[in-house]
C-alpha atoms as a PDB file:
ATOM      1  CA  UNK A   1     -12.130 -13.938   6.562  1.00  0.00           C
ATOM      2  CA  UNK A   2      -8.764 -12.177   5.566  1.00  0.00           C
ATOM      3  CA  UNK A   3      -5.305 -13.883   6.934  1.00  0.00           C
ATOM      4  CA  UNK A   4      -2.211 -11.840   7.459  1.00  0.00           C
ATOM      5  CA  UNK A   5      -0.309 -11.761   4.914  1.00  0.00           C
ATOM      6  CA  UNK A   6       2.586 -14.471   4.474  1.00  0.00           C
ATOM      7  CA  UNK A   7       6.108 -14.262   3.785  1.00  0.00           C
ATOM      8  CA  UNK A   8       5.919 -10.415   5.018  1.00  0.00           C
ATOM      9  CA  UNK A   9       7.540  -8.876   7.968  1.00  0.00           C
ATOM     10  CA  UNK A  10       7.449  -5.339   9.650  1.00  0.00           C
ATOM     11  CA  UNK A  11      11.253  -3.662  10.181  1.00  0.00           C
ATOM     12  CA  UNK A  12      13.387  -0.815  10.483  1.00  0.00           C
ATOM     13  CA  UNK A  13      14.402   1.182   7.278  1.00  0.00           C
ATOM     14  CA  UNK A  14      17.503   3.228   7.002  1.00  0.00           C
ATOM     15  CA  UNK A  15      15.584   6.513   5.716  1.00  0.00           C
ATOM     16  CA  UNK A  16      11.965   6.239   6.037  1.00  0.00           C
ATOM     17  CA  UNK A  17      11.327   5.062   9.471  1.00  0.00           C
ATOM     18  CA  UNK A  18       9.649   1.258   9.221  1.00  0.00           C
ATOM     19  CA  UNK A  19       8.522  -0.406   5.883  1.00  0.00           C
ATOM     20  CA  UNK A  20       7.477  -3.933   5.004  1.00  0.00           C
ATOM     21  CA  UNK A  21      10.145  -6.967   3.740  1.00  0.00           C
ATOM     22  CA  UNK A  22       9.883 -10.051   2.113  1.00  0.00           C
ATOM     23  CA  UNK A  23      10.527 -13.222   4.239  1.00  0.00           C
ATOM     24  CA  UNK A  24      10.579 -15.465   0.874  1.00  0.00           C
ATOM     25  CA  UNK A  25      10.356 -14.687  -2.825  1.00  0.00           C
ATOM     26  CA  UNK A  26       7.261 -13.386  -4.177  1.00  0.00           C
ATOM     27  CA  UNK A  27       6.845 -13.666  -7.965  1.00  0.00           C
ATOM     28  CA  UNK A  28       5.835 -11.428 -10.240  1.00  0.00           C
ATOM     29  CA  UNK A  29       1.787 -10.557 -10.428  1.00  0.00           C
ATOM     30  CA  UNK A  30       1.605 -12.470  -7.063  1.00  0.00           C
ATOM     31  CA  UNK A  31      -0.918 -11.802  -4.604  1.00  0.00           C
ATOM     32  CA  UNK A  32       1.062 -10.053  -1.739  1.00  0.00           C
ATOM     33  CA  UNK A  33      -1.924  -9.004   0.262  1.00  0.00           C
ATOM     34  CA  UNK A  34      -5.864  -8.006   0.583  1.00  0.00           C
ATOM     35  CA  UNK A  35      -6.002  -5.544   3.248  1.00  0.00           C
ATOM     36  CA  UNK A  36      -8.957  -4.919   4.360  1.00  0.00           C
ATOM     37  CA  UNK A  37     -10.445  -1.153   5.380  1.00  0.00           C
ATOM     38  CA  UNK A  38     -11.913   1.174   7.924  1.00  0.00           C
ATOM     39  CA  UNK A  39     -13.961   3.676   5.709  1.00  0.00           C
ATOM     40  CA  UNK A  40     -14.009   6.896   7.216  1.00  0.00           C
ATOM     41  CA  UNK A  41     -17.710   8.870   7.071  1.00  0.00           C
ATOM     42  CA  UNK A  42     -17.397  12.064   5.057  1.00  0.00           C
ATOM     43  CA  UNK A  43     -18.142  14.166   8.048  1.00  0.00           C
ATOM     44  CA  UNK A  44     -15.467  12.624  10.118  1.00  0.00           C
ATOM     45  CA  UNK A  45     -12.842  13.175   7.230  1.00  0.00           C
ATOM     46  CA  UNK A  46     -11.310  16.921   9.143  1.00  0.00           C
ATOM     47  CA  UNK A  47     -11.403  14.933  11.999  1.00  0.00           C
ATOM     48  CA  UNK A  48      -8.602  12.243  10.579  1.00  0.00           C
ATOM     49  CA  UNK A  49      -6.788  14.999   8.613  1.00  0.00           C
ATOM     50  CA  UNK A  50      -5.469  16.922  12.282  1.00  0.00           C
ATOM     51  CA  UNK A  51      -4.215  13.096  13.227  1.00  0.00           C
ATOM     52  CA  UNK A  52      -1.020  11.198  12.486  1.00  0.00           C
ATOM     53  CA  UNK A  53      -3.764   8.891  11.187  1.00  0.00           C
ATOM     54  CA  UNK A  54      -3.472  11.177   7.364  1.00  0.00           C
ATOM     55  CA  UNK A  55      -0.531   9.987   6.344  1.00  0.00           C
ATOM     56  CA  UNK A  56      -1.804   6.838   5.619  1.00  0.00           C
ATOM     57  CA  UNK A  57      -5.231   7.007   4.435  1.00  0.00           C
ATOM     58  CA  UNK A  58      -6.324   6.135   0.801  1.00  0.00           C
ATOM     59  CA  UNK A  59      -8.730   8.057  -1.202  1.00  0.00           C
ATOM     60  CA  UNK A  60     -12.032   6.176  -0.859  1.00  0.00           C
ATOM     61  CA  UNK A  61     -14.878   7.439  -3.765  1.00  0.00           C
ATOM     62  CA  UNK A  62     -15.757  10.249  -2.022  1.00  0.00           C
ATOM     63  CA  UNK A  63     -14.549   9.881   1.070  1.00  0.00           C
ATOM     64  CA  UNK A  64     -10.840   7.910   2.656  1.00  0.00           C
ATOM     65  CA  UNK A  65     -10.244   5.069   4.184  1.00  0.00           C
ATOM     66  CA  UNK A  66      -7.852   3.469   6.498  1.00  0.00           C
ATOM     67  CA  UNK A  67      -5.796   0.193   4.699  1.00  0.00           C
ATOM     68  CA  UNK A  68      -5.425  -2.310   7.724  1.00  0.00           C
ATOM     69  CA  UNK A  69      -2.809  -5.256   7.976  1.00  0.00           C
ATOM     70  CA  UNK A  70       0.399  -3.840   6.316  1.00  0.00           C
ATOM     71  CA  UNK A  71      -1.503  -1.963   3.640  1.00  0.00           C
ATOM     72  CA  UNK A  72      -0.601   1.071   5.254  1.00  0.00           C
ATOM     73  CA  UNK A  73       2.864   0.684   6.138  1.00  0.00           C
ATOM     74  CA  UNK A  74       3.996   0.077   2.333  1.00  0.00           C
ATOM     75  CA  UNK A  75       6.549   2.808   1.848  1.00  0.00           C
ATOM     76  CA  UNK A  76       6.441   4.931  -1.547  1.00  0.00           C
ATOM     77  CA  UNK A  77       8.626   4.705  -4.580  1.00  0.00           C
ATOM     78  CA  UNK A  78       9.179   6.223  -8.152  1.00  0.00           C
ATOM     79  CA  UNK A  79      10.359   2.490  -8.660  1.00  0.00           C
ATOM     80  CA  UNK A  80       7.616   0.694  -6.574  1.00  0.00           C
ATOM     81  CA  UNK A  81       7.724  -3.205  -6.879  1.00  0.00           C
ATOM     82  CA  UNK A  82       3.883  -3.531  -5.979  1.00  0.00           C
ATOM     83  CA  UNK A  83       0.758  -2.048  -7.448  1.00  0.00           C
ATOM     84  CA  UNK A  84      -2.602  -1.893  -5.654  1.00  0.00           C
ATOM     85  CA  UNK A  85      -5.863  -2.022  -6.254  1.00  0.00           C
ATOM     86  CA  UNK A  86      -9.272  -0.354  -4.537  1.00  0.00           C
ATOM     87  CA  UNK A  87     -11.633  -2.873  -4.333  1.00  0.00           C
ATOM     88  CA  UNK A  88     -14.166  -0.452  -3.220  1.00  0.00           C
ATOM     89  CA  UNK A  89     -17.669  -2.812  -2.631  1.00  0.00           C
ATOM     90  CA  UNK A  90     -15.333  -5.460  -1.044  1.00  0.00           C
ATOM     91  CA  UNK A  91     -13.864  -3.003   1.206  1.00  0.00           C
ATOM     92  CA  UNK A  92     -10.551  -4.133   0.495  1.00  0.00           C
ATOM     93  CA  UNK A  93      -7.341  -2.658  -1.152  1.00  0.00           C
ATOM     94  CA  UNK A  94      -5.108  -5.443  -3.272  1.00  0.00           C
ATOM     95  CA  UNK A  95      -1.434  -5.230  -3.491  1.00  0.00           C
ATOM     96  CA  UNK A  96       0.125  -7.289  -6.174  1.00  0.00           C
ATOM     97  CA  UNK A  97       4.001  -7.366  -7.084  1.00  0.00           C
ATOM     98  CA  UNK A  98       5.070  -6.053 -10.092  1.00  0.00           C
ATOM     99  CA  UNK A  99       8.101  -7.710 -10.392  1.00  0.00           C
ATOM    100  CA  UNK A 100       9.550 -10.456  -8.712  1.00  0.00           C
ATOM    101  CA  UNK A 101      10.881  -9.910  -4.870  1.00  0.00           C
ATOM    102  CA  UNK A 102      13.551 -11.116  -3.511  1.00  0.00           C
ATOM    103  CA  UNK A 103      13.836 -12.262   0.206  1.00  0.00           C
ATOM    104  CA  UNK A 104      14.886  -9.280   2.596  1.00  0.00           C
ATOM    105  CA  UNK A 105      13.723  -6.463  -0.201  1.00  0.00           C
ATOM    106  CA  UNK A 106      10.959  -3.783   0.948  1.00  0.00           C
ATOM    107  CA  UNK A 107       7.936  -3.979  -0.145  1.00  0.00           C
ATOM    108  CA  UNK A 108       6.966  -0.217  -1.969  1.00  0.00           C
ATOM    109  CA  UNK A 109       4.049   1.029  -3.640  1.00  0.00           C
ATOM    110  CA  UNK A 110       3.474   4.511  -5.775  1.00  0.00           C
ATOM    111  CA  UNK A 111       1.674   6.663  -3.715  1.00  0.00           C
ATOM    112  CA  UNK A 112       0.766   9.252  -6.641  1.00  0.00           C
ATOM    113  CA  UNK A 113      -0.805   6.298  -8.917  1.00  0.00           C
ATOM    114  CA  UNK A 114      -2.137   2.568  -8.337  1.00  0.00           C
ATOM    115  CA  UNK A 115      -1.517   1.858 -12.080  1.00  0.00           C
ATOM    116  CA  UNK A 116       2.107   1.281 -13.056  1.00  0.00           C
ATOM    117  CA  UNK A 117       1.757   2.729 -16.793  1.00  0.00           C
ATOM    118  CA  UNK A 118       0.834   6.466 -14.950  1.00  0.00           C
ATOM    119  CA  UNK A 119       3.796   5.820 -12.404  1.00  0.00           C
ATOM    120  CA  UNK A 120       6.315   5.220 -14.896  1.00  0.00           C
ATOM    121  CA  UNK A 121       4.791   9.030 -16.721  1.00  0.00           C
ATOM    122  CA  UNK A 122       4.844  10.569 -13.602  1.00  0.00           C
ATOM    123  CA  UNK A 123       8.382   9.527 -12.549  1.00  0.00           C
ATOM    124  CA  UNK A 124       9.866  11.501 -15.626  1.00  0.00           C
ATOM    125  CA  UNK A 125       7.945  14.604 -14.887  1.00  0.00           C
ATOM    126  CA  UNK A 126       9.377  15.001 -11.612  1.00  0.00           C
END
């Protein structure tokens, strides 16, 4: 059974409505959280995509999915400080830091890429 995350709190951001913050330093290539998912059937996918619910699903093989716990409140950035991972037979998504974290700092992710190496290319494109 999957525990909230620790040392992780929801708040207010200045720009981007709510995001997730550290409550204590998280080191680098910690385990921040495994967030477990709702997988959405393919023929219930238009359905989600005319809800507020499609801004935060994840592709899903051939379908999406909804990340639970904070999994889906991780904010995007060019300079993300976490990386996730699909863990698609587990049903889970894994969010690891990239760097280390200091208390009070939101939590991002890269929306466009789970892999830093493709984040990093895609941040000078654009």
């Amino acid at each position: 059974m999957e525990r909230p995350p620790h040392g992780l709190r929801v708040g207010p951001t200045e720009d981007k409505g709510r995001g997730v913050f550290a409550t204590r330093p998280i080191a680098q290539d910690e385990l921040v959280e495994h967030a477990p998912v709702l997988v959405v059937p393919h023929d219930e996918q238009k359905l989600v995509h005319k809800t507020v619910l499609n801004d935060y699903v994840f592709g899903w093989g051939d379908t999406i999915a909804v990340v639970l716990g904070y999994g889906m409140l991780y904010n995007h950035s060019w300079q993300a400080n976490v990386a996730y991972r699909k863990l698609l037979d587990e049903g889970l998504v894994e969010f690891t830091a990239l760097r280390d974290i200091a208390v009070g700092e939101e939590l991002t992710i890269n929306y466009s890429s789970s892999y830093p190496a493709r984040a990093a290319l895609l941040t000078h494109l654009h």
